[in-house]
C-alpha atoms as a PDB file:
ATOM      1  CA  UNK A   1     -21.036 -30.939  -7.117  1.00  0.00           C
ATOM      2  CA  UNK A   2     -21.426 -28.731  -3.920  1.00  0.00           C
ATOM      3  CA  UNK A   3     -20.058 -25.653  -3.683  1.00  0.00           C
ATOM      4  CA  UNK A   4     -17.046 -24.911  -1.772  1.00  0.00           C
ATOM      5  CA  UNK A   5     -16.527 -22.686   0.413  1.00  0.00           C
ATOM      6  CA  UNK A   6     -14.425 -19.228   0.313  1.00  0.00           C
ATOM      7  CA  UNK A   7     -12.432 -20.368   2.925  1.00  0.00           C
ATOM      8  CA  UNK A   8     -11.732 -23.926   1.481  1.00  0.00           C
ATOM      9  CA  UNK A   9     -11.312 -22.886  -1.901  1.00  0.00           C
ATOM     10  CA  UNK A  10      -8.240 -20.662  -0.011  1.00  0.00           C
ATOM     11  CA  UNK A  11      -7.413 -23.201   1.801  1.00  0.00           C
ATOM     12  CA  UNK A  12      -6.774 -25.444  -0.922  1.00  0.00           C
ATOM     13  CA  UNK A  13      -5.039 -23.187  -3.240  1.00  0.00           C
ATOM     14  CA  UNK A  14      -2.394 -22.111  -1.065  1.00  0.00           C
ATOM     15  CA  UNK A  15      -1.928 -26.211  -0.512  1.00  0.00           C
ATOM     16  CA  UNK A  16      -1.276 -26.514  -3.699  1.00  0.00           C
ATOM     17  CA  UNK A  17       0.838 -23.492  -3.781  1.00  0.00           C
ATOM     18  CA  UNK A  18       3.313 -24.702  -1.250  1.00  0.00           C
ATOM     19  CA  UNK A  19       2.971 -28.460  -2.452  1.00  0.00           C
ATOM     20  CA  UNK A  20       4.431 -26.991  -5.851  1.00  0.00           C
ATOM     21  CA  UNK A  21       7.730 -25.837  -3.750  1.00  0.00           C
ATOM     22  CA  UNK A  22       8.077 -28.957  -2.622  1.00  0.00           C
ATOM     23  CA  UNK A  23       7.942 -30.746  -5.881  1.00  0.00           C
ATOM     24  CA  UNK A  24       9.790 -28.436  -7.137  1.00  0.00           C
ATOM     25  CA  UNK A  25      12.871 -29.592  -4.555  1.00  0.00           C
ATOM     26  CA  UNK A  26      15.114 -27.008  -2.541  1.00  0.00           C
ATOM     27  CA  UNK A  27      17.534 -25.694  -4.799  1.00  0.00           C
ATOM     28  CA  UNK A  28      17.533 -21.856  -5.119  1.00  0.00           C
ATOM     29  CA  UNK A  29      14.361 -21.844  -2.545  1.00  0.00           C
ATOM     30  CA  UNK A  30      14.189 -19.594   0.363  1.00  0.00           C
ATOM     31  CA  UNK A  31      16.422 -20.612   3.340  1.00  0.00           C
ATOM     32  CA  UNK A  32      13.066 -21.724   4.915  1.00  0.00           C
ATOM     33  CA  UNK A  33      12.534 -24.098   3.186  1.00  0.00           C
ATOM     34  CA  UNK A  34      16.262 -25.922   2.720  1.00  0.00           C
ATOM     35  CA  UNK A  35      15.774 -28.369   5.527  1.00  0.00           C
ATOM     36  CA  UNK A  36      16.686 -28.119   8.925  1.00  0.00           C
ATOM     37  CA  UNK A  37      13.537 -26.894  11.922  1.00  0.00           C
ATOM     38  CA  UNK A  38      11.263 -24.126  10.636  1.00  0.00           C
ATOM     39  CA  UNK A  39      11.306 -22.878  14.670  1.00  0.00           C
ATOM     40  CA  UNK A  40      14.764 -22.737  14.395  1.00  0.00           C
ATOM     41  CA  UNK A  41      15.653 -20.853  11.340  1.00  0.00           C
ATOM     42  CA  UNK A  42      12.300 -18.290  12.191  1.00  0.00           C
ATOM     43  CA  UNK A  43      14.458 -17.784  15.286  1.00  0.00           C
ATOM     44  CA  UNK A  44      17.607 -16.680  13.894  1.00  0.00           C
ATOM     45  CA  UNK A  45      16.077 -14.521  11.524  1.00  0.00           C
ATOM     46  CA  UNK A  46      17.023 -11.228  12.938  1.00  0.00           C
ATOM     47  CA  UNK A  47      18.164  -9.706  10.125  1.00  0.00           C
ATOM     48  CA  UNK A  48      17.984  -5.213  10.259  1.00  0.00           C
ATOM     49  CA  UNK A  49      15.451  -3.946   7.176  1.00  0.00           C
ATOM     50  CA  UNK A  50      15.109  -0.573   5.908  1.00  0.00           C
ATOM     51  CA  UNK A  51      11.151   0.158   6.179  1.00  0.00           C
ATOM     52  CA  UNK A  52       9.404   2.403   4.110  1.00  0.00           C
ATOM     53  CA  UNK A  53       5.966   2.769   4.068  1.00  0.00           C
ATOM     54  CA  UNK A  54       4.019   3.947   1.224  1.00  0.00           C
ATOM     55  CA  UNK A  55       0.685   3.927   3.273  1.00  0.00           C
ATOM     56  CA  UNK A  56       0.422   6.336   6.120  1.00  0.00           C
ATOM     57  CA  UNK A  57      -2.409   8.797   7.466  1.00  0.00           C
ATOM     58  CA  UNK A  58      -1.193  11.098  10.412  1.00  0.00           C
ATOM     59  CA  UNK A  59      -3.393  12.809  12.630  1.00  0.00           C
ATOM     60  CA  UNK A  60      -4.523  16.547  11.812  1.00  0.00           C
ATOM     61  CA  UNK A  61      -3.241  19.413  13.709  1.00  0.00           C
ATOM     62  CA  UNK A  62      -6.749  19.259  15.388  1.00  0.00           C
ATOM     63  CA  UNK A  63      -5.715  15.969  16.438  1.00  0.00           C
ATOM     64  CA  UNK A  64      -6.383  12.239  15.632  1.00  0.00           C
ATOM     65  CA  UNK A  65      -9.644  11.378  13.655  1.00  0.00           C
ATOM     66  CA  UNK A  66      -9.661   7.673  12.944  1.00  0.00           C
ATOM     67  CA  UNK A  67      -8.612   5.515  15.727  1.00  0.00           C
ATOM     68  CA  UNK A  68     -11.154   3.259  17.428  1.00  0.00           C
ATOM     69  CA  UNK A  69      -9.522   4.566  20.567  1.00  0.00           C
ATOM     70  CA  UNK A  70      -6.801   7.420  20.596  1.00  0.00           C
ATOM     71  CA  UNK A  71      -4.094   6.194  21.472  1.00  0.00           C
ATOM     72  CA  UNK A  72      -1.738   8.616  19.116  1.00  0.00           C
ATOM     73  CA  UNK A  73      -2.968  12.073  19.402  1.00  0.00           C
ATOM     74  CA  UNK A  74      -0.812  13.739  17.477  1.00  0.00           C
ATOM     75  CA  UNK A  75       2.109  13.803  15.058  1.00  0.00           C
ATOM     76  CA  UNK A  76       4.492  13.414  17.624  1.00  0.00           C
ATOM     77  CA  UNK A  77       2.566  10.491  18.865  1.00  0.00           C
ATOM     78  CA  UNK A  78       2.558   8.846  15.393  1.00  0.00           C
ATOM     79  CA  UNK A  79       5.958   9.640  14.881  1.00  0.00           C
ATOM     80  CA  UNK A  80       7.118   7.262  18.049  1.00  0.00           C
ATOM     81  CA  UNK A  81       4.892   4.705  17.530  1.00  0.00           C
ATOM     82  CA  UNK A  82       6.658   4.608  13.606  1.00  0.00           C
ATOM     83  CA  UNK A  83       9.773   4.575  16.210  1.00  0.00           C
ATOM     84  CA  UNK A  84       8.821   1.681  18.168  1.00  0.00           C
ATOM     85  CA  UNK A  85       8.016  -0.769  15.082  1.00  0.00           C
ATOM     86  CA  UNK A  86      11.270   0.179  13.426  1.00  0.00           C
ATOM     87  CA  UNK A  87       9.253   2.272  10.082  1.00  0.00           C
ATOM     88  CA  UNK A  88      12.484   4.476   8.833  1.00  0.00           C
ATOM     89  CA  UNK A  89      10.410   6.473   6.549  1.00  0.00           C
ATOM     90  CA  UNK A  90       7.041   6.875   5.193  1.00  0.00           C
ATOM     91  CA  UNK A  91       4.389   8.719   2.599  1.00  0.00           C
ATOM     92  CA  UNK A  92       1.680  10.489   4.529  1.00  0.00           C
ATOM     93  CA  UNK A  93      -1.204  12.431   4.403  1.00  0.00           C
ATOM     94  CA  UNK A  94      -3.049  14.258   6.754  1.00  0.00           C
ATOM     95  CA  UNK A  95      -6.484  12.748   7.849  1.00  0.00           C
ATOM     96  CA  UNK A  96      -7.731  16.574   7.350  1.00  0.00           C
ATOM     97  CA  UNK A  97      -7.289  15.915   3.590  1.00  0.00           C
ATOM     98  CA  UNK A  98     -10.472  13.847   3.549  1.00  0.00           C
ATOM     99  CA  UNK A  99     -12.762  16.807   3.633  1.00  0.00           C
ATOM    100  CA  UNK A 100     -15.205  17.132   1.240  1.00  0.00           C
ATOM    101  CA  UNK A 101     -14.688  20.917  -0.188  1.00  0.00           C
ATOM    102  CA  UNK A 102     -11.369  21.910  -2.061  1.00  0.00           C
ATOM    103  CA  UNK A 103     -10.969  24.411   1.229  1.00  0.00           C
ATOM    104  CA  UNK A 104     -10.512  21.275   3.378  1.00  0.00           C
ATOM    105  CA  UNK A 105      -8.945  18.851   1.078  1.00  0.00           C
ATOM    106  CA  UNK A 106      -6.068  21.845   0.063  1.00  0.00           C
ATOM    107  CA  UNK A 107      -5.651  23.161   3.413  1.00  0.00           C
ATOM    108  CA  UNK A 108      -4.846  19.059   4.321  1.00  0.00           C
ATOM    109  CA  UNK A 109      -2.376  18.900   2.181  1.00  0.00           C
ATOM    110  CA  UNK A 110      -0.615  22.179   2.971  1.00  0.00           C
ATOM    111  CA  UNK A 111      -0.438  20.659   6.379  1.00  0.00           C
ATOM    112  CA  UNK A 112       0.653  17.360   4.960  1.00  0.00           C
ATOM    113  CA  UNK A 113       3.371  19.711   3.539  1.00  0.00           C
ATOM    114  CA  UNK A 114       4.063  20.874   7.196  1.00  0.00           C
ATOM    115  CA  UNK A 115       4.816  17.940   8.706  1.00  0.00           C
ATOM    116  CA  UNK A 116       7.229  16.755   5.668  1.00  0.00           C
ATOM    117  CA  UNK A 117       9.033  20.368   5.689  1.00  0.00           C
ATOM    118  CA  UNK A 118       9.086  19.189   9.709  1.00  0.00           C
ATOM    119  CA  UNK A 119      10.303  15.634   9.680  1.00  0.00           C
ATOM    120  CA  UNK A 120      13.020  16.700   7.240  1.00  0.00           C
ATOM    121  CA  UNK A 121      13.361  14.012   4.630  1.00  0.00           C
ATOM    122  CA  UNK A 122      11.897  11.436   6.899  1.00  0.00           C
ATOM    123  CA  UNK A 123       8.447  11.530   4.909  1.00  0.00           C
ATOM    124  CA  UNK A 124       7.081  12.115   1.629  1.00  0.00           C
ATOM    125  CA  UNK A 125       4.039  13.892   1.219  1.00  0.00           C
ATOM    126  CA  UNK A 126       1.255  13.019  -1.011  1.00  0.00           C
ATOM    127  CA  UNK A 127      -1.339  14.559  -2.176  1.00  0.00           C
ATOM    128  CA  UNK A 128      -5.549  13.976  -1.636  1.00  0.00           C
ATOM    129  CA  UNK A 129      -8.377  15.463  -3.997  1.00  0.00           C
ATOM    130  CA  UNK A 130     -12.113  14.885  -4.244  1.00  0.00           C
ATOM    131  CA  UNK A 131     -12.602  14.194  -8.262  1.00  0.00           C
ATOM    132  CA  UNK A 132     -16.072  15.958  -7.355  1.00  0.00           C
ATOM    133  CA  UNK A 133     -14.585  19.306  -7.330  1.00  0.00           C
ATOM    134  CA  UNK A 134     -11.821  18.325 -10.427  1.00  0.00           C
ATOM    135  CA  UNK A 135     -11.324  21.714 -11.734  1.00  0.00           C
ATOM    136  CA  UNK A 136      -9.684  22.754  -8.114  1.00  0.00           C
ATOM    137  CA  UNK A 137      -8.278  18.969  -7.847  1.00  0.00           C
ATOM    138  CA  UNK A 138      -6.579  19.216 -11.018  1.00  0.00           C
ATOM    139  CA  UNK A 139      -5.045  22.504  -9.998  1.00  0.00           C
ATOM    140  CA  UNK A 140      -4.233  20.997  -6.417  1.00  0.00           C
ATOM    141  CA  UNK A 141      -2.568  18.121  -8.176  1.00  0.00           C
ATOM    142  CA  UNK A 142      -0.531  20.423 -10.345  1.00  0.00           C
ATOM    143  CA  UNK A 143       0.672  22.561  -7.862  1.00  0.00           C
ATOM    144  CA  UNK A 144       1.547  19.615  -5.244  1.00  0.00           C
ATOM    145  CA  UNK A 145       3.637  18.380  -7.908  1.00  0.00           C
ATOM    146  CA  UNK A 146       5.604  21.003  -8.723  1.00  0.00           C
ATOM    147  CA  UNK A 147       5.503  23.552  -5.805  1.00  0.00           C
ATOM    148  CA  UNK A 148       5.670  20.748  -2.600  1.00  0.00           C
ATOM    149  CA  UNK A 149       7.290  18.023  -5.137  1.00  0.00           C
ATOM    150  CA  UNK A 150       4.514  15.523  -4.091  1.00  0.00           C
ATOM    151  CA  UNK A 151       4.607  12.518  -6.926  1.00  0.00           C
ATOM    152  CA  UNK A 152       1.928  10.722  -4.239  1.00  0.00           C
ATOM    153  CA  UNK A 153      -1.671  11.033  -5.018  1.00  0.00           C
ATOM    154  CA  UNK A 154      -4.226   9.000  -2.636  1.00  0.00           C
ATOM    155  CA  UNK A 155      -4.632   7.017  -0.563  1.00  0.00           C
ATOM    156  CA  UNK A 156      -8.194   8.072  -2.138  1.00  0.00           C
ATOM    157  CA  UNK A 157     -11.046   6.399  -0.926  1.00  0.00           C
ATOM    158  CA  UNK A 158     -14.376   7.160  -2.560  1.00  0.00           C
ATOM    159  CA  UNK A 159     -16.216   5.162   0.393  1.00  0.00           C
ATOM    160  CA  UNK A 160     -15.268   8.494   2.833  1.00  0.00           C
ATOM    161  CA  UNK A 161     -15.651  11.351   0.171  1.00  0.00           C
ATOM    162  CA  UNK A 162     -18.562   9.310  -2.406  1.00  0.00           C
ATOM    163  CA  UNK A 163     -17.841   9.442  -5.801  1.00  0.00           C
ATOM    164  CA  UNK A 164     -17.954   6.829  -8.401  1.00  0.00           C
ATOM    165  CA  UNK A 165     -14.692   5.613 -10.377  1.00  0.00           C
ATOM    166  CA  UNK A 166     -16.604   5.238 -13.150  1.00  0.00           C
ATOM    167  CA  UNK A 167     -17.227   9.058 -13.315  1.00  0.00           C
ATOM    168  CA  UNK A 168     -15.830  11.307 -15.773  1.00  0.00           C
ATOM    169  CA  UNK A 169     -14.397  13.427 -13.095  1.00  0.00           C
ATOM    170  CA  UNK A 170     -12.145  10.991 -12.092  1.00  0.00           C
ATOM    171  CA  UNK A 171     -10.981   9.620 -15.685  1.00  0.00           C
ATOM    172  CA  UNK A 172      -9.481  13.151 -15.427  1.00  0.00           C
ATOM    173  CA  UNK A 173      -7.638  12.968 -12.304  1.00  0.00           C
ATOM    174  CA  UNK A 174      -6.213   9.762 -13.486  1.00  0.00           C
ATOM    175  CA  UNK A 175      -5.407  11.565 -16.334  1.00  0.00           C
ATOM    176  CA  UNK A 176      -3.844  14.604 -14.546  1.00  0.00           C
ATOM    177  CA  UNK A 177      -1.704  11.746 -12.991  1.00  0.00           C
ATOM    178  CA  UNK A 178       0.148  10.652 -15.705  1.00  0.00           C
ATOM    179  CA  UNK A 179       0.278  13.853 -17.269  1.00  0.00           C
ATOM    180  CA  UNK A 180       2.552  14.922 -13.594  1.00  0.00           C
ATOM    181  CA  UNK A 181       3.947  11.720 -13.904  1.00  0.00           C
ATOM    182  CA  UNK A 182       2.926  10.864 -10.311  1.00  0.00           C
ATOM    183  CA  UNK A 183       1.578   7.488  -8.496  1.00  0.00           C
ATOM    184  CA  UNK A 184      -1.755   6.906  -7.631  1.00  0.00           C
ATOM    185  CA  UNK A 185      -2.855   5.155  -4.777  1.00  0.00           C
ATOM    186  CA  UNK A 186      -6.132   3.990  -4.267  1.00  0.00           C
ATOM    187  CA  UNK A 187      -8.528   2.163  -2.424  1.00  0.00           C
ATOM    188  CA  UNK A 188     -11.294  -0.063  -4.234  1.00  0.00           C
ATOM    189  CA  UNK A 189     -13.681  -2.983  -3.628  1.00  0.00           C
ATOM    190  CA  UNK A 190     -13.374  -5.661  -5.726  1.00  0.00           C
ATOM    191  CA  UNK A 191     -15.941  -4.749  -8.671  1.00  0.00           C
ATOM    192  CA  UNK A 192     -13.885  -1.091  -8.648  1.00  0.00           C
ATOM    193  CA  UNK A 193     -10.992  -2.855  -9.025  1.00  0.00           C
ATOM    194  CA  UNK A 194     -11.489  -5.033 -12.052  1.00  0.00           C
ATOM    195  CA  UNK A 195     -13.271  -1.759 -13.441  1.00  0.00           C
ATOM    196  CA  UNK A 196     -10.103   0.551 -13.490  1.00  0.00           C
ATOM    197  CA  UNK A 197      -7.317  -2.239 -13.989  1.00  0.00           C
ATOM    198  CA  UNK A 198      -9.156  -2.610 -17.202  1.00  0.00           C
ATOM    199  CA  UNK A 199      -9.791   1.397 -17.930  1.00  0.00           C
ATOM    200  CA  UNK A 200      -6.947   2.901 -16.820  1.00  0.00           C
ATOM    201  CA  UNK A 201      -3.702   0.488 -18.335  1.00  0.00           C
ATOM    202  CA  UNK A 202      -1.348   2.828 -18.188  1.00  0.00           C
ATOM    203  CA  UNK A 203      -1.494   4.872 -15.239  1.00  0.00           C
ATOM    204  CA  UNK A 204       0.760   4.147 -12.609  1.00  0.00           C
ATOM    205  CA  UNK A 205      -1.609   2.953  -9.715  1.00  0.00           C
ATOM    206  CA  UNK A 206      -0.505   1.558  -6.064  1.00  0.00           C
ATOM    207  CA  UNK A 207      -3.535  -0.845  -5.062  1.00  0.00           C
ATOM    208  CA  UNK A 208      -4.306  -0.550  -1.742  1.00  0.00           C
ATOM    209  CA  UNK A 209      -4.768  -3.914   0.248  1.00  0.00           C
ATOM    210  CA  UNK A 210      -4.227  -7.769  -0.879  1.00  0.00           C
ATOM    211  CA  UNK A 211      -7.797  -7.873   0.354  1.00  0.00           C
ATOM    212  CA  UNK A 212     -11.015  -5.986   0.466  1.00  0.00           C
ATOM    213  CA  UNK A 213     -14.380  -6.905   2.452  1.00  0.00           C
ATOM    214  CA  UNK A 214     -15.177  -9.817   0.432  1.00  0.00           C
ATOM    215  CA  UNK A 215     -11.673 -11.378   1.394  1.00  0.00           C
ATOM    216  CA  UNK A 216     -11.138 -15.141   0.729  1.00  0.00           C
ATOM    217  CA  UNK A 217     -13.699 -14.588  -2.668  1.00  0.00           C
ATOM    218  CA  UNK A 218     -11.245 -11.728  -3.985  1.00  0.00           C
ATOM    219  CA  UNK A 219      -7.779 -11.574  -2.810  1.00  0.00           C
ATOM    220  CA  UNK A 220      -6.687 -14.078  -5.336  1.00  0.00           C
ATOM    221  CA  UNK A 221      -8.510 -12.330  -8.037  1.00  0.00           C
ATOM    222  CA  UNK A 222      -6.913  -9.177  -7.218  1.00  0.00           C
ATOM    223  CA  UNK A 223      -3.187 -10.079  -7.051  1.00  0.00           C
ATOM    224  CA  UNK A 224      -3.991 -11.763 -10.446  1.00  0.00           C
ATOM    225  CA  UNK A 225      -5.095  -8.567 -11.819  1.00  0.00           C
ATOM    226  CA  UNK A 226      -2.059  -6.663 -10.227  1.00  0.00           C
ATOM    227  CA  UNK A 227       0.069  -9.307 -12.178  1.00  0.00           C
ATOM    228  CA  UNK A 228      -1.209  -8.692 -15.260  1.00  0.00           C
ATOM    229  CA  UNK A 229       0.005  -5.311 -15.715  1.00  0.00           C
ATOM    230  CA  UNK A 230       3.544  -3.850 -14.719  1.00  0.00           C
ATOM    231  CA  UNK A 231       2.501  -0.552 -14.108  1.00  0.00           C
ATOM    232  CA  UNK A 232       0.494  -1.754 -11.303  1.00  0.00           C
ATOM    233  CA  UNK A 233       1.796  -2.289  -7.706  1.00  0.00           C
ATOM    234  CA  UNK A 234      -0.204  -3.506  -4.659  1.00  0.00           C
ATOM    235  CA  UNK A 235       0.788  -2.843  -1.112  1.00  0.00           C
ATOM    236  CA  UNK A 236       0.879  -4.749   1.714  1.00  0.00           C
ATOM    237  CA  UNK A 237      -1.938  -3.225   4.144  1.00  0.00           C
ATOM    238  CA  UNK A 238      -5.558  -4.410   5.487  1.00  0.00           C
ATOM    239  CA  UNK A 239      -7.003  -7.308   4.981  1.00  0.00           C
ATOM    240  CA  UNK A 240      -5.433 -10.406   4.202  1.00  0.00           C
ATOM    241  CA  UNK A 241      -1.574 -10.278   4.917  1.00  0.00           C
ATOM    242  CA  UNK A 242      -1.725 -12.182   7.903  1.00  0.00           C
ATOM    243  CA  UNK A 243      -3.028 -15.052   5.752  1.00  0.00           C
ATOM    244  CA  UNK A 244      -0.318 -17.264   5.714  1.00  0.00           C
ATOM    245  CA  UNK A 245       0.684 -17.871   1.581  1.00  0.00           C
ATOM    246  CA  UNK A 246      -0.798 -14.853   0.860  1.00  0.00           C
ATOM    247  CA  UNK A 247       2.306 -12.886   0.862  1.00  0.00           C
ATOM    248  CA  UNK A 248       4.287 -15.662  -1.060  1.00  0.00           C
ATOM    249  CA  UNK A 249       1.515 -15.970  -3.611  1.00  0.00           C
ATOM    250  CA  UNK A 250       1.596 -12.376  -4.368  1.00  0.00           C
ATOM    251  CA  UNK A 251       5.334 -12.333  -4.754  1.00  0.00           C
ATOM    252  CA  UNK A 252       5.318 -15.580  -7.199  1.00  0.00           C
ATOM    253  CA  UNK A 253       2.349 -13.831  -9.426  1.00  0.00           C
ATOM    254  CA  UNK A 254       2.836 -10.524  -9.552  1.00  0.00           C
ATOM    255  CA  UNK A 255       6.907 -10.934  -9.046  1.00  0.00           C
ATOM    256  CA  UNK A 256       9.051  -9.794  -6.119  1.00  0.00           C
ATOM    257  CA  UNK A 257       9.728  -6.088  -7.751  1.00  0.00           C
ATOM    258  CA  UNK A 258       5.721  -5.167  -7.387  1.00  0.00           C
ATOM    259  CA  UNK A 259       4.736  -5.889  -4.157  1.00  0.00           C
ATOM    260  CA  UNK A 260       5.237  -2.042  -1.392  1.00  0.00           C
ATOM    261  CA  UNK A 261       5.297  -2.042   2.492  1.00  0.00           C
ATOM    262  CA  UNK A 262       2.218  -0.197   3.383  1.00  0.00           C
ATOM    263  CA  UNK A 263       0.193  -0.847   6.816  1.00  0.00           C
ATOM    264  CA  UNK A 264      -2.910   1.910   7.046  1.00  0.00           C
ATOM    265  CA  UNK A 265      -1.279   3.356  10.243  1.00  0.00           C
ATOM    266  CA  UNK A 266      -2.459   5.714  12.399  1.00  0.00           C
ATOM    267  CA  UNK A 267      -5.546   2.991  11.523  1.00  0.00           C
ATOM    268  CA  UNK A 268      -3.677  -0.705  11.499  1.00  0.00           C
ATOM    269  CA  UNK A 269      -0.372  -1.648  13.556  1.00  0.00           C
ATOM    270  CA  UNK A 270       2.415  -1.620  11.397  1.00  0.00           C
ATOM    271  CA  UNK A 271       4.409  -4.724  13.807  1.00  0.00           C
ATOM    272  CA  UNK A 272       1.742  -7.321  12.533  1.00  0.00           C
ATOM    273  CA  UNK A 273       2.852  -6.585   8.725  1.00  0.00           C
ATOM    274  CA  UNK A 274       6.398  -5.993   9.812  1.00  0.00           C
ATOM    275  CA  UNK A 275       6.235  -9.406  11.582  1.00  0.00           C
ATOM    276  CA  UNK A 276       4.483 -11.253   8.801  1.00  0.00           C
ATOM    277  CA  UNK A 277       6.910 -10.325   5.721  1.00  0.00           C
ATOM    278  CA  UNK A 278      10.069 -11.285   8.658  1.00  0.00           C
ATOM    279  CA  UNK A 279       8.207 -14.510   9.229  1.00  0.00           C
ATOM    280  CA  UNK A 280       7.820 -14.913   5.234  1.00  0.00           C
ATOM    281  CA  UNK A 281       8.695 -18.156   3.408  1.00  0.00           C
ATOM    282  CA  UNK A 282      10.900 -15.518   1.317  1.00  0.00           C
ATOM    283  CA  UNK A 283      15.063 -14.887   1.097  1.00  0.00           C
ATOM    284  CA  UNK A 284      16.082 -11.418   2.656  1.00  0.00           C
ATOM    285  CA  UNK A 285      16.570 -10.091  -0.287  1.00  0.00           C
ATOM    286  CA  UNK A 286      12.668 -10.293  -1.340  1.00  0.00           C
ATOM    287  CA  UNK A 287      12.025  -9.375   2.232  1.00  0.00           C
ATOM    288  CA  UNK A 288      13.961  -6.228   1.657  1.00  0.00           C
ATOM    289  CA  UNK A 289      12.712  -5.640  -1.732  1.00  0.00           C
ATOM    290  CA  UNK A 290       9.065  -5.189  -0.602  1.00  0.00           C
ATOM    291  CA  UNK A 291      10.313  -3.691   2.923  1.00  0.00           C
ATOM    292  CA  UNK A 292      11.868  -0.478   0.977  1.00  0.00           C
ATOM    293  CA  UNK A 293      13.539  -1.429  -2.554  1.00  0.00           C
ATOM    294  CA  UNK A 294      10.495  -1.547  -4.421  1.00  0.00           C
ATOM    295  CA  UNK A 295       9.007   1.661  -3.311  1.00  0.00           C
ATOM    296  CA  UNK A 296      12.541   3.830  -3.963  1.00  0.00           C
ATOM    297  CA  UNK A 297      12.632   2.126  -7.435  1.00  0.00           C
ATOM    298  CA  UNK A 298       8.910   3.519  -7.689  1.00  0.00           C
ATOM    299  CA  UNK A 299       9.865   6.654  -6.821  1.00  0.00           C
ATOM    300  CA  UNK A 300      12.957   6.352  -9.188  1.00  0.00           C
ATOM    301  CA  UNK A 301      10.250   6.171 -11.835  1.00  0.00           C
ATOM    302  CA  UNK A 302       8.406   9.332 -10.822  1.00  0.00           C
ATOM    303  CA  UNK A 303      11.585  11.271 -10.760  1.00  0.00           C
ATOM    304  CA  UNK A 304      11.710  11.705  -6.941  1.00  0.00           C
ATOM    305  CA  UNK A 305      14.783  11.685  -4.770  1.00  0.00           C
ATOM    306  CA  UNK A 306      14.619   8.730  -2.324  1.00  0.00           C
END
């Protein structure tokens, strides 16, 4: 038998996915899905949602890094662009954190601190540390969490600061995490992925991304993973939300209670996620659930007043 293709085997799963519904028949389903014109209903959908996103880098003081072309400049910039999509509230950190030495990646994070002393209770601040330095990241952690009551560790990307996962270094950040009782986020490839779902159980970890690079082989595989274990969340940035099913998949597997609003801004637009959970074959109660509930139950869980 030939092999299919990514995109067909996607295709065909999320037929089957949405042929299930229909067997299934439209009691208790989504109002989408009760009869009447899609256009129509999609239409009237207007309903007001609290928005708070888990996954936000604002420019440095220095100005922004990490736009293709600057369009936001500065934190008053990113602030009214959050404005103009309708994003209440937000974790950030500053793209300064992303320096290499524990000068740069602390004095990021005091100005992380800065902005949230500044936006007063608008943001959350969370906290960024290079595993390659872990004595001074496990005393950054420690004093984020109980000095600038961060409970947010990451994004952290190892593809910007290089370090492995696999390293001991960062078996003891992940560690220091659940020691602080505090969430972290983190970006991984697919391989990265299925290596710390299966070493690190019990720390509280939001996955960046339904997708990475590889994204019709993996984005399947990796809300499966998220689903297997409920200290494991996966937010809603990057690739792959603006596949349509994707979204509803993730909610049926890993459960509507699992799933944060994050978009990657000052990097990705926060409307097209906005737009796509709105547009969501989903009742406005999910909608809302992954548009702010989830996170402020997370934070519930780290102790954190939302």
């Amino acid at each position: 038998m030939p092999l299919q293709s990514p995109r067909r085997i996607f295709l065909t799963r999320s037929a089957r996915w949405f042929a299930g519904l229909v067997a299934a028949g439209t009691a208790g389903l989504p109002r989408l899905y009760a009869g009447g014109s899609i256009k129509s209903e999609i239409l009237s959908d207007q309903e007001t949602y609290e928005i708070f996103d888990c996954h936000l880098h604002c420019p440095s003081e220095s100005g922004e890094q990490w736009q293709w072309h600057k369009v936001t400049r500065n934190f008053a910039d990113f602030v009214s662009y959050l404005d103009k999509t309708g994003v209440n509230r937000g974790i950030i950190n500053s793209q300064s954190s992303y320096g290499q030495t524990p000068a740069e990646f602390i004095a990021g994070n005091r100005e992380t601190a800065r902005y949230v002393e500044k936006s007063k209770g608008r943001f959350l601040g969370a906290c960024i540390v290079n595993p390659q330095f872990v004595q001074e990241a496990l005393k950054e952690m420690e004093y984020c969490r109980k000095e600038l009551d961060f409970v947010w560790i990451g994004e952290l990307c190892n593809y910007m600061i290089p370090y492995l996962y696999t390293a001991r270094e960062f078996e003891m950040v992940a560690a220091q995490a659940v020691k602080l009782n505090m969430v972290l986020a983190i970006h991984t490839e697919q391989g990265e992925m299925e290596y710390i779902a299966e070493k690190f159980p019990h720390v509280t970890i939001a996955f960046a991304h339904f997708g990475d690079d590889h994204e019709y082989e993996d984005i399947f595989k990796r809300i499966d993973m998220v689903a297997k274990n409920p200290n494991f969340y996966l937010d809603t940035s990057g690739y792959g939300h603006d596949r349509v099913g994707v979204l509803e998949y993730a909610v049926e597997t890993i459960g509507d209670d699992r799933v944060l609003f994050g978009s990657d801004f000052s990097i990705n637009d926060p409307s097209t996620v906005i737009a796509r959970i709105k547009n969501a074959f989903l009742t406005a109660e999910q909608k809302q659930k992954i548009f702010s509930g989830n996170l402020r139950e997370l934070l519930k869980k780290v102790q954190c007043g939302s």
